[in-house]
PDB file of N, CA and C in Angstrom:
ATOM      1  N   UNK A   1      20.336  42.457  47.240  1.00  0.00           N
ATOM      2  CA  UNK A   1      21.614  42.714  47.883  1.00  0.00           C
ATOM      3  C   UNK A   1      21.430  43.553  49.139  1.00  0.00           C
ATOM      4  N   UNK A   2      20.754  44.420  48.785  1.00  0.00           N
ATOM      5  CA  UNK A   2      20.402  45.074  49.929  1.00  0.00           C
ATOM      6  C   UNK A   2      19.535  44.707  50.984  1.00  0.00           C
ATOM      7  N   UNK A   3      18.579  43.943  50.906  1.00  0.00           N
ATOM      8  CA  UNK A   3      17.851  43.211  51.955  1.00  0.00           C
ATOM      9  C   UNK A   3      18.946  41.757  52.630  1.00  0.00           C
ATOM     10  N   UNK A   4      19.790  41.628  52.184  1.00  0.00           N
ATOM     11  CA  UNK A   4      20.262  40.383  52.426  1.00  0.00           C
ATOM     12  C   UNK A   4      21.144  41.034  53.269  1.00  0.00           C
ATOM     13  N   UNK A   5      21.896  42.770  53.321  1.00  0.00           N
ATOM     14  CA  UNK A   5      22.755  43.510  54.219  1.00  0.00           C
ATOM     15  C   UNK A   5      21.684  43.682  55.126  1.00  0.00           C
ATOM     16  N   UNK A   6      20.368  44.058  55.137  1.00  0.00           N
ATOM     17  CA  UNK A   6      19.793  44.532  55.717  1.00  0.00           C
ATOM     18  C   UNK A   6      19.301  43.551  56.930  1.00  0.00           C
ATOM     19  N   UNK A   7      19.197  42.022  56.772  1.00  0.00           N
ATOM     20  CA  UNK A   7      19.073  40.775  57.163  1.00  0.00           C
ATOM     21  C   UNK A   7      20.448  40.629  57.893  1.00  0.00           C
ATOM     22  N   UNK A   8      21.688  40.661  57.615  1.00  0.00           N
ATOM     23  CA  UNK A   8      22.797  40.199  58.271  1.00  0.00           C
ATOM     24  C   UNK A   8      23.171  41.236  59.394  1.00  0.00           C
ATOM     25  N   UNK A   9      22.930  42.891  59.247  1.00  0.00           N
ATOM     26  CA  UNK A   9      22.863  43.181  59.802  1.00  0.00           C
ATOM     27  C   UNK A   9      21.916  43.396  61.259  1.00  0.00           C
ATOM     28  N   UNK A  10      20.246  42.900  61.148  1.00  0.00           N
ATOM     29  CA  UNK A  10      19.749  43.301  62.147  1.00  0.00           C
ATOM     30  C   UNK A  10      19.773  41.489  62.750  1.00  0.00           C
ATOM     31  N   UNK A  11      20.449  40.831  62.075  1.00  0.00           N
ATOM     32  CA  UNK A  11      20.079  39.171  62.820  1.00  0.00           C
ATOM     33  C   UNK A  11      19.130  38.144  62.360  1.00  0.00           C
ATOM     34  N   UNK A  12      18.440  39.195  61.288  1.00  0.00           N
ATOM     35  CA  UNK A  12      17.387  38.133  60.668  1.00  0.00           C
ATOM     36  C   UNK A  12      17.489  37.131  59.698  1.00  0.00           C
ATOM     37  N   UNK A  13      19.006  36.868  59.267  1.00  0.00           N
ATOM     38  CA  UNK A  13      19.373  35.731  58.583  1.00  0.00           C
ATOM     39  C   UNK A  13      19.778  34.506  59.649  1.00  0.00           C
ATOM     40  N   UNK A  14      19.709  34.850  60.684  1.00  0.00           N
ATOM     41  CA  UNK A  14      19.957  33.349  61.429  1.00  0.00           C
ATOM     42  C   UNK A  14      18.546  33.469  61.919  1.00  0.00           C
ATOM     43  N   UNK A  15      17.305  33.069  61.250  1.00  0.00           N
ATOM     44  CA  UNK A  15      16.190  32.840  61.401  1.00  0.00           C
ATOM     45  C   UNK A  15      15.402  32.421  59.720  1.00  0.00           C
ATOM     46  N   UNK A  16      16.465  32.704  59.175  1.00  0.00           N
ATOM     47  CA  UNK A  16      15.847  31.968  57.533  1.00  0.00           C
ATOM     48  C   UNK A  16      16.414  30.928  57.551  1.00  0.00           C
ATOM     49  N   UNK A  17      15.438  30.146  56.766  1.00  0.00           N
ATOM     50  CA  UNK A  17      15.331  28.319  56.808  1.00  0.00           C
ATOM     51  C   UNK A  17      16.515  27.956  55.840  1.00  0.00           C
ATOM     52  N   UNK A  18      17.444  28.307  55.385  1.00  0.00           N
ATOM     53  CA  UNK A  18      18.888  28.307  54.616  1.00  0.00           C
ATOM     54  C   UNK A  18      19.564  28.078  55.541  1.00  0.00           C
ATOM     55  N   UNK A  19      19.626  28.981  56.861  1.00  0.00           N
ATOM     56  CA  UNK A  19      20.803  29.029  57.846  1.00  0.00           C
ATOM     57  C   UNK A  19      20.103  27.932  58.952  1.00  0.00           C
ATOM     58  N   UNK A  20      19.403  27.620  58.805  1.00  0.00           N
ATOM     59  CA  UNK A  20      18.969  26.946  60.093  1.00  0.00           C
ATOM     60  C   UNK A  20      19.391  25.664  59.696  1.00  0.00           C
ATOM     61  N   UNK A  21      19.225  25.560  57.935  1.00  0.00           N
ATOM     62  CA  UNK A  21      19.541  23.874  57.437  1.00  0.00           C
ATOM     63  C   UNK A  21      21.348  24.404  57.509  1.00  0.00           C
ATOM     64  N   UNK A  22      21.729  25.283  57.423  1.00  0.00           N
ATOM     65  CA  UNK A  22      23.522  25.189  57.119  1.00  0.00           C
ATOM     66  C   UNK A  22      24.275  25.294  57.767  1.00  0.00           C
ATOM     67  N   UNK A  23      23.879  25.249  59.328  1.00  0.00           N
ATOM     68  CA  UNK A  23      24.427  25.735  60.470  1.00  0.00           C
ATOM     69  C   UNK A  23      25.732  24.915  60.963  1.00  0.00           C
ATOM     70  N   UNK A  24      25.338  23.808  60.853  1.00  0.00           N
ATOM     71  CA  UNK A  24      26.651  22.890  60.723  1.00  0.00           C
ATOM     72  C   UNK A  24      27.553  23.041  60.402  1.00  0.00           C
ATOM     73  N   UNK A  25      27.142  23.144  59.179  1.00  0.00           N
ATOM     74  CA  UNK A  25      28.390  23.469  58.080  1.00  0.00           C
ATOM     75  C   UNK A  25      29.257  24.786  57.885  1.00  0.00           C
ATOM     76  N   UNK A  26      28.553  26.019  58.573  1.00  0.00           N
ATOM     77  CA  UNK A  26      29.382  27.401  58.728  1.00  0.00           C
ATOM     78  C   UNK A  26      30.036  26.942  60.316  1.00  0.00           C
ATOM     79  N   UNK A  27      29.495  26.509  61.234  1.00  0.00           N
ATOM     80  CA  UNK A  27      30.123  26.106  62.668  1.00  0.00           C
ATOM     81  C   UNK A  27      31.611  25.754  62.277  1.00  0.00           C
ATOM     82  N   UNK A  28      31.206  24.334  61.177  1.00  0.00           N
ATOM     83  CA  UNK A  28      32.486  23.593  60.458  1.00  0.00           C
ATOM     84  C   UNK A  28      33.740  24.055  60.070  1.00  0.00           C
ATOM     85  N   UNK A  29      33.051  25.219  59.351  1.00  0.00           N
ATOM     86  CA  UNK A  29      33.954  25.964  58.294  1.00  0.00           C
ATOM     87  C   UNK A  29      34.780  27.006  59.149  1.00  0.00           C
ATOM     88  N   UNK A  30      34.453  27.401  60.338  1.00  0.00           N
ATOM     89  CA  UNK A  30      34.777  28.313  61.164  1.00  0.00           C
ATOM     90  C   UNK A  30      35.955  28.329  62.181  1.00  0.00           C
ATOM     91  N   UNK A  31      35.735  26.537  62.459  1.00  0.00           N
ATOM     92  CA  UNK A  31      36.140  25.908  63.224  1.00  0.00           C
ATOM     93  C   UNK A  31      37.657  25.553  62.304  1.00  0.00           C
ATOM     94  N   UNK A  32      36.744  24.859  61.074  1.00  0.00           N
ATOM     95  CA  UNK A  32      38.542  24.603  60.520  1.00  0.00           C
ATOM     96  C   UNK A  32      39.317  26.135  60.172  1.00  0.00           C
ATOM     97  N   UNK A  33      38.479  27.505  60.207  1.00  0.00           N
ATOM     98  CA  UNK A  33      39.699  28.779  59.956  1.00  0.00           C
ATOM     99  C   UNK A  33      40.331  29.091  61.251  1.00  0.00           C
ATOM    100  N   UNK A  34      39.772  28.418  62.594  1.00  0.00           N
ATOM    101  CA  UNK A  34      40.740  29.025  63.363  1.00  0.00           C
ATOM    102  C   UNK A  34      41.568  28.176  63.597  1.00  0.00           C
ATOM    103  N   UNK A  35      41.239  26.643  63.400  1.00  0.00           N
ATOM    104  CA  UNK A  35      42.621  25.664  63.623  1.00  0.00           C
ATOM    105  C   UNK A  35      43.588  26.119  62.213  1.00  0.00           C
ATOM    106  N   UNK A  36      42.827  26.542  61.287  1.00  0.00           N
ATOM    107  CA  UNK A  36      44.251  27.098  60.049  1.00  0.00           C
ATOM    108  C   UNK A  36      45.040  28.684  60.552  1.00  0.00           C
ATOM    109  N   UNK A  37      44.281  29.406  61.289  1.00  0.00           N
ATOM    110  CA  UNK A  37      45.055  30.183  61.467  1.00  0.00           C
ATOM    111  C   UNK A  37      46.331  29.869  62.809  1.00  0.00           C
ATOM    112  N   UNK A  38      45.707  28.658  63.887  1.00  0.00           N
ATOM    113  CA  UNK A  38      46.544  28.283  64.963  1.00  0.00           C
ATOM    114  C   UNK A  38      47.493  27.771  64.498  1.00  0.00           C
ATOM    115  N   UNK A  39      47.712  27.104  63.157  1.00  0.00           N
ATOM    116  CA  UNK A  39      48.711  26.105  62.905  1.00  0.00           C
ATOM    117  C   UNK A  39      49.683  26.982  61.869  1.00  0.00           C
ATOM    118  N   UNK A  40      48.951  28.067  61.667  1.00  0.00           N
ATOM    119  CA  UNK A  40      49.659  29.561  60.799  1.00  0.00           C
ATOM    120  C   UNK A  40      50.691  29.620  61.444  1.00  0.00           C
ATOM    121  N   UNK A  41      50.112  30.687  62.951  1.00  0.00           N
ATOM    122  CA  UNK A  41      51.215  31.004  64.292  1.00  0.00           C
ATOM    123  C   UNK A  41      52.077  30.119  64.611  1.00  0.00           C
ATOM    124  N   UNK A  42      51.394  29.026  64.806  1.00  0.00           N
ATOM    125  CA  UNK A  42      52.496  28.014  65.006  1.00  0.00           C
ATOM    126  C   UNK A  42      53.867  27.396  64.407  1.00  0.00           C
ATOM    127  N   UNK A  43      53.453  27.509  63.331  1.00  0.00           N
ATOM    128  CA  UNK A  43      54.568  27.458  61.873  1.00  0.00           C
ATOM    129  C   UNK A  43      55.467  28.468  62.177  1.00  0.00           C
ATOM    130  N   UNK A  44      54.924  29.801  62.495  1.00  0.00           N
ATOM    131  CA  UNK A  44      55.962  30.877  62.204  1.00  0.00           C
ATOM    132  C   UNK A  44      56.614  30.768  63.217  1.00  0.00           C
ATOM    133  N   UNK A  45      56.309  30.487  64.487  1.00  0.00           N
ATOM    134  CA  UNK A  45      56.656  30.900  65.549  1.00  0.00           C
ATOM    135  C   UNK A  45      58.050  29.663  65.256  1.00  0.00           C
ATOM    136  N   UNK A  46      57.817  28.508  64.938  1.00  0.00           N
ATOM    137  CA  UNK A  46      59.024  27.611  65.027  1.00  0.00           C
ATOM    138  C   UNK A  46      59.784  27.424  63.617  1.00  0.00           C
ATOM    139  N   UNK A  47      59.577  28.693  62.679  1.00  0.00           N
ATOM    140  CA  UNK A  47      60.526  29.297  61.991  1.00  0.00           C
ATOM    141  C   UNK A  47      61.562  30.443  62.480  1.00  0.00           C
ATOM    142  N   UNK A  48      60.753  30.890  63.390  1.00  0.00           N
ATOM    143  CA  UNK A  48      62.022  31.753  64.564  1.00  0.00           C
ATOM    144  C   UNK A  48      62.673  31.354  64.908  1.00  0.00           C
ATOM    145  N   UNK A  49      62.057  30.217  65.463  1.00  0.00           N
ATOM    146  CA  UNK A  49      62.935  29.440  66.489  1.00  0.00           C
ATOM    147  C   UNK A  49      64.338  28.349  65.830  1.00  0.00           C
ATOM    148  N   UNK A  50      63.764  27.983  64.435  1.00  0.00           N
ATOM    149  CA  UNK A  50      64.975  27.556  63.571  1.00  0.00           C
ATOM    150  C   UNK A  50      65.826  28.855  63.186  1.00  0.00           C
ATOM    151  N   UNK A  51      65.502  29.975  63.047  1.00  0.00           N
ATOM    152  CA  UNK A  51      66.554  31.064  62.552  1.00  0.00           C
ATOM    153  C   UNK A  51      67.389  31.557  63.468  1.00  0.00           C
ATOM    154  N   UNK A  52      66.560  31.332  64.527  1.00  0.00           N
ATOM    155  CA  UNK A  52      67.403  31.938  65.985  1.00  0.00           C
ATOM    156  C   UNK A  52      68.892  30.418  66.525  1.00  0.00           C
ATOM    157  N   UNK A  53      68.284  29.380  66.077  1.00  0.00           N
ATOM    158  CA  UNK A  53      69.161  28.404  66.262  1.00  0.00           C
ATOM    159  C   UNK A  53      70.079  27.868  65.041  1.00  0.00           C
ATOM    160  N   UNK A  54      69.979  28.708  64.131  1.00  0.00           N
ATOM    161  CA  UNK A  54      70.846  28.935  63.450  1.00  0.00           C
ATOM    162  C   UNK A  54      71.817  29.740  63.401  1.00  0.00           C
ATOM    163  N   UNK A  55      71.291  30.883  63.760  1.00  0.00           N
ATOM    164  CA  UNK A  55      71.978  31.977  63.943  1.00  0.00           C
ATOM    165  C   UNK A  55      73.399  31.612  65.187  1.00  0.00           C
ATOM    166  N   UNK A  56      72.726  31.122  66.091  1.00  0.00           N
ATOM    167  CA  UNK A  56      73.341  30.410  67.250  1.00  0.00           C
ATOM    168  C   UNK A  56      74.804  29.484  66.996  1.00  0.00           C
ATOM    169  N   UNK A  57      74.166  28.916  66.136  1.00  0.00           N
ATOM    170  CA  UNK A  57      74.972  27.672  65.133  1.00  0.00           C
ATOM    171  C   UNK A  57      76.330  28.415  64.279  1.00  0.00           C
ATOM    172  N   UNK A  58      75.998  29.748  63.813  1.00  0.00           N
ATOM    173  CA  UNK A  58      76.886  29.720  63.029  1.00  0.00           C
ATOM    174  C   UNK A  58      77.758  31.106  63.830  1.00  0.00           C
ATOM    175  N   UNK A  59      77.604  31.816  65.132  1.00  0.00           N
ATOM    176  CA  UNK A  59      78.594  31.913  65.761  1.00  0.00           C
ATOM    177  C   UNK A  59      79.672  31.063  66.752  1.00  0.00           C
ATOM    178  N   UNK A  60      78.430  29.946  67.169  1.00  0.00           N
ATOM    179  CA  UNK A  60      79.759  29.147  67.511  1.00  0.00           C
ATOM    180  C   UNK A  60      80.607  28.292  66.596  1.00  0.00           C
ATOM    181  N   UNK A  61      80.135  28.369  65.260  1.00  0.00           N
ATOM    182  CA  UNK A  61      81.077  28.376  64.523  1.00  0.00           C
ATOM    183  C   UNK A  61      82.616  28.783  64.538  1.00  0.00           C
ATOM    184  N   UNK A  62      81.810  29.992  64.315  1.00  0.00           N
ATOM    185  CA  UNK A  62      82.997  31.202  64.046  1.00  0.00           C
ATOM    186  C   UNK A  62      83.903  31.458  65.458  1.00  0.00           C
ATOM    187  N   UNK A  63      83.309  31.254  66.633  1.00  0.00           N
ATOM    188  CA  UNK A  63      84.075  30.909  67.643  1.00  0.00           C
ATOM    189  C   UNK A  63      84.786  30.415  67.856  1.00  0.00           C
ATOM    190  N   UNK A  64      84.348  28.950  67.579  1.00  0.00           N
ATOM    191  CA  UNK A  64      85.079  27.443  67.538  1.00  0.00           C
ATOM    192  C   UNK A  64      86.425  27.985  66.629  1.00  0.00           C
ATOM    193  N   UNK A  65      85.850  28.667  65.490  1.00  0.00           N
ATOM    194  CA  UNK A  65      87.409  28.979  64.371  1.00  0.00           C
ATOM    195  C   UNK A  65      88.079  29.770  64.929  1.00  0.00           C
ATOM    196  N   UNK A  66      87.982  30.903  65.886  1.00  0.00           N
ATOM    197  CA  UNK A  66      88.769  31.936  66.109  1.00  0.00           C
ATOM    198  C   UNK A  66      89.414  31.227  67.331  1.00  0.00           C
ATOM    199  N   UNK A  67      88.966  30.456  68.337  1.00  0.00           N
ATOM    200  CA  UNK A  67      89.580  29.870  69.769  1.00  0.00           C
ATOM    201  C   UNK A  67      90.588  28.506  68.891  1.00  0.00           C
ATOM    202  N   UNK A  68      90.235  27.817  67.846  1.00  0.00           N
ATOM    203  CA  UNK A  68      91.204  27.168  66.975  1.00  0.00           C
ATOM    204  C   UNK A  68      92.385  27.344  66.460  1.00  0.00           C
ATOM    205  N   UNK A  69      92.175  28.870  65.847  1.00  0.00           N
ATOM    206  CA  UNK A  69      93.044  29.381  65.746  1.00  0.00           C
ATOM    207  C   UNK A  69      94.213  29.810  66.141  1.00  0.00           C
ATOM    208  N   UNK A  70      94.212  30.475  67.597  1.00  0.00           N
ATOM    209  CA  UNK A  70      94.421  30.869  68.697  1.00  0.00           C
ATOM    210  C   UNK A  70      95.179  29.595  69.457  1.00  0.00           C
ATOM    211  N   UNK A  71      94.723  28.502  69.360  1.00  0.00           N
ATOM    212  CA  UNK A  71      95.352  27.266  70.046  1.00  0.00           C
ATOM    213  C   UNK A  71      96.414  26.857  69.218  1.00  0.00           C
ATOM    214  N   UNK A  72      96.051  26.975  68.191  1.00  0.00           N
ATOM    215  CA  UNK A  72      97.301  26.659  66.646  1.00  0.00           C
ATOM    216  C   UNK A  72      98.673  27.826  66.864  1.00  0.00           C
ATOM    217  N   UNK A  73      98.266  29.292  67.376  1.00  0.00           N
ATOM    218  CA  UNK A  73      99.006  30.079  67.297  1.00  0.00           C
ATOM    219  C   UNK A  73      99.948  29.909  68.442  1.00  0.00           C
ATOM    220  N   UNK A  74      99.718  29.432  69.909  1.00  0.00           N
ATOM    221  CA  UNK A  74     100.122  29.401  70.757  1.00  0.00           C
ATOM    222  C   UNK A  74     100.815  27.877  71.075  1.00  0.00           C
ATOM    223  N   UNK A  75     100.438  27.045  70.383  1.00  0.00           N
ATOM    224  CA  UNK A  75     101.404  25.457  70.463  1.00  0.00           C
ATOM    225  C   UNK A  75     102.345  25.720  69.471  1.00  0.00           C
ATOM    226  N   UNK A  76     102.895  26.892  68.467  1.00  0.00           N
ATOM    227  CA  UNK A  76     103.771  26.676  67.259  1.00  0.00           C
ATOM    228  C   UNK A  76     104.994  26.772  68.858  1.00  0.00           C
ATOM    229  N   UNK A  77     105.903  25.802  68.518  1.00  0.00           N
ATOM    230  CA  UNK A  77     107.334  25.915  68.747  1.00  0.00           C
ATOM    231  C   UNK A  77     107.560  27.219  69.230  1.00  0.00           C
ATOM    232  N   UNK A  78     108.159  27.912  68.193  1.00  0.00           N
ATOM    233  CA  UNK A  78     108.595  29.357  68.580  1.00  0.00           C
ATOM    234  C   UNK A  78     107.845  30.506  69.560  1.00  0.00           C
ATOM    235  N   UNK A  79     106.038  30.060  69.307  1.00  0.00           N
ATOM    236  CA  UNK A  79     105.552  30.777  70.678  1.00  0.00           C
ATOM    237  C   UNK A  79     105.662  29.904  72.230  1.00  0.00           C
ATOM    238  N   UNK A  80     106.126  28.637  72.296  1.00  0.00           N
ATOM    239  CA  UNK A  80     106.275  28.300  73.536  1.00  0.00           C
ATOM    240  C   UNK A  80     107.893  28.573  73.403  1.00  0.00           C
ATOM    241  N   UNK A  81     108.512  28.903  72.682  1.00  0.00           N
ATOM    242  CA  UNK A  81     109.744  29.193  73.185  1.00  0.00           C
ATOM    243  C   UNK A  81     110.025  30.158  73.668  1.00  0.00           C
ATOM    244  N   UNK A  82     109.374  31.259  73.236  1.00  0.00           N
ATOM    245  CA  UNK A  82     109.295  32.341  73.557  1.00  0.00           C
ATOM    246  C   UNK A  82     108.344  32.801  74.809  1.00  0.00           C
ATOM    247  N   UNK A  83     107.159  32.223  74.671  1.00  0.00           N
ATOM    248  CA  UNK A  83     106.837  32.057  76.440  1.00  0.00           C
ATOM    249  C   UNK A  83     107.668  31.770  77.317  1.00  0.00           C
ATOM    250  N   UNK A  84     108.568  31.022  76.930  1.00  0.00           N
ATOM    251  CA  UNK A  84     109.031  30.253  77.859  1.00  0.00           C
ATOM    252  C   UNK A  84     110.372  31.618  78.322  1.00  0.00           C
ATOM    253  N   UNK A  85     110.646  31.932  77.900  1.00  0.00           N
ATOM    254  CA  UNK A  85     112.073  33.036  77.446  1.00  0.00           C
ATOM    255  C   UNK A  85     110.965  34.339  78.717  1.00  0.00           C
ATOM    256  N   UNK A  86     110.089  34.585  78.235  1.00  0.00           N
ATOM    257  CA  UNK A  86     109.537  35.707  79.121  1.00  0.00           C
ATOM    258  C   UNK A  86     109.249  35.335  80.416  1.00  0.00           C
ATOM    259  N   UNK A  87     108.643  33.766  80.170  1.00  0.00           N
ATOM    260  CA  UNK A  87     108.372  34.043  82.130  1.00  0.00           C
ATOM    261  C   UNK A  87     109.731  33.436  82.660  1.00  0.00           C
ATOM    262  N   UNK A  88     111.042  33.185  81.931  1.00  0.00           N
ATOM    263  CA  UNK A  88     111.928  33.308  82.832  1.00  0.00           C
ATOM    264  C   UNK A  88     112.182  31.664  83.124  1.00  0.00           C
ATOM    265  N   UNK A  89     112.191  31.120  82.241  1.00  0.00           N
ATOM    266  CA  UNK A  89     112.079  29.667  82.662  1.00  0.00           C
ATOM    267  C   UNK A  89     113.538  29.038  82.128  1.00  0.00           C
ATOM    268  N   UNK A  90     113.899  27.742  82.548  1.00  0.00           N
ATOM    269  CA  UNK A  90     115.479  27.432  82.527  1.00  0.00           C
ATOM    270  C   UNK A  90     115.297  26.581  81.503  1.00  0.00           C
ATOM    271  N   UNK A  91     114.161  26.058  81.165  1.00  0.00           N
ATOM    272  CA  UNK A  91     113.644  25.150  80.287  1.00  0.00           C
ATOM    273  C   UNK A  91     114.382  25.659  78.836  1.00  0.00           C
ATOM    274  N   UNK A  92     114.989  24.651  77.894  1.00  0.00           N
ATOM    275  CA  UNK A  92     116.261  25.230  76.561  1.00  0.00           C
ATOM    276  C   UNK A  92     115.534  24.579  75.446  1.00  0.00           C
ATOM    277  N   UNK A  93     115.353  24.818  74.220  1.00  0.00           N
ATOM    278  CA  UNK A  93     115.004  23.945  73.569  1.00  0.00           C
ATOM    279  C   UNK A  93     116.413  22.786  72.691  1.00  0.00           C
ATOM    280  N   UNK A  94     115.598  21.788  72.644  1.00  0.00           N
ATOM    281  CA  UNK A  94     116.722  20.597  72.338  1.00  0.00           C
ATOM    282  C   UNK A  94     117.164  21.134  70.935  1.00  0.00           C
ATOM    283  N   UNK A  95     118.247  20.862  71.103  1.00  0.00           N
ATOM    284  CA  UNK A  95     119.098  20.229  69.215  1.00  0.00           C
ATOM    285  C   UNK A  95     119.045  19.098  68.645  1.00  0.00           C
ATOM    286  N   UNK A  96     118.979  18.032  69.310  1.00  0.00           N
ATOM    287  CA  UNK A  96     119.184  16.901  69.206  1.00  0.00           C
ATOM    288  C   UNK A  96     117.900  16.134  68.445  1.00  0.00           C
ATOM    289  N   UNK A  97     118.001  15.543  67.504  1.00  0.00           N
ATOM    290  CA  UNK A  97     116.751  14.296  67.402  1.00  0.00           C
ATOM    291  C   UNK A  97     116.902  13.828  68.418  1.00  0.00           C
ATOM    292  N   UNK A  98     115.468  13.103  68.108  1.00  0.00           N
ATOM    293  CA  UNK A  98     115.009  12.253  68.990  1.00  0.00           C
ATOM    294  C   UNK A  98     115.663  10.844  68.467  1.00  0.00           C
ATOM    295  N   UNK A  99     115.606   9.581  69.464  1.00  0.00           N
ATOM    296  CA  UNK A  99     116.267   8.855  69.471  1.00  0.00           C
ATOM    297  C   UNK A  99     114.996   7.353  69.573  1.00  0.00           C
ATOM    298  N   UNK A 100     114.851   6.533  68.669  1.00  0.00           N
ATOM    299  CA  UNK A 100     114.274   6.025  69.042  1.00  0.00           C
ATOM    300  C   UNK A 100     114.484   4.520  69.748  1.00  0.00           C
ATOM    301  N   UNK A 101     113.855   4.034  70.965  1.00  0.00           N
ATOM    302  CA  UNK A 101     114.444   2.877  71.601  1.00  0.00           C
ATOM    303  C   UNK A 101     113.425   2.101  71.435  1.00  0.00           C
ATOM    304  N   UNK A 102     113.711   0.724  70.802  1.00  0.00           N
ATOM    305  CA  UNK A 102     112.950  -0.266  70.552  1.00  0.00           C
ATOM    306  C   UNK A 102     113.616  -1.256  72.237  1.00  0.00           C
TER     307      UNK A 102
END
């Protein structure tokens, strides 16, 4: 154990006939941990990017409901009548049905 620290540390295991036959295969192995760690980052990074466009999603939600709202409140009858009463307008509301003409 200790010669084998003693080997990795000064360099003298990439000169034993083990590493010279396995070299490939640690290159290999090395190669596929950094494409697993690139495709790690990558994952996360476009899990942000779904939370952030969610997040997005569900205030204009809540937008969409509150400016809905707001449009519902201001077409009732009685608030255009009453607009109408403040800015002063001659405009009356009818009594009458409507009449239909075929």
């Amino acid at each position: 154990m200790i010669k084998l620290l003693r080997d990795i540390l000064s360099g003298d295991i990439f000169a034993t006939q083990w590493f010279r036959n396995q070299y490939k295969l640690i290159v290999l192995i090395c190669g596929l941990f950094f494409v697993y760690i690139y495709f790690g980052y990558q994952a996360e990074r476009q899990q942000q990017k779904l939370n952030n466009l969610n997040k997005e999603l569900q205030d204009a939600h809540f937008t969409q409901q509150t400016i809905n709202a707001q449009v519902m409140t201001l077409t009732r009858q009685s608030s255009i009548a009453r607009l109408l009463e403040e800015r002063g307008s001659l405009l009356k509301e009818s009594h009458q049905s409507a009449i239909k003409i075929e």
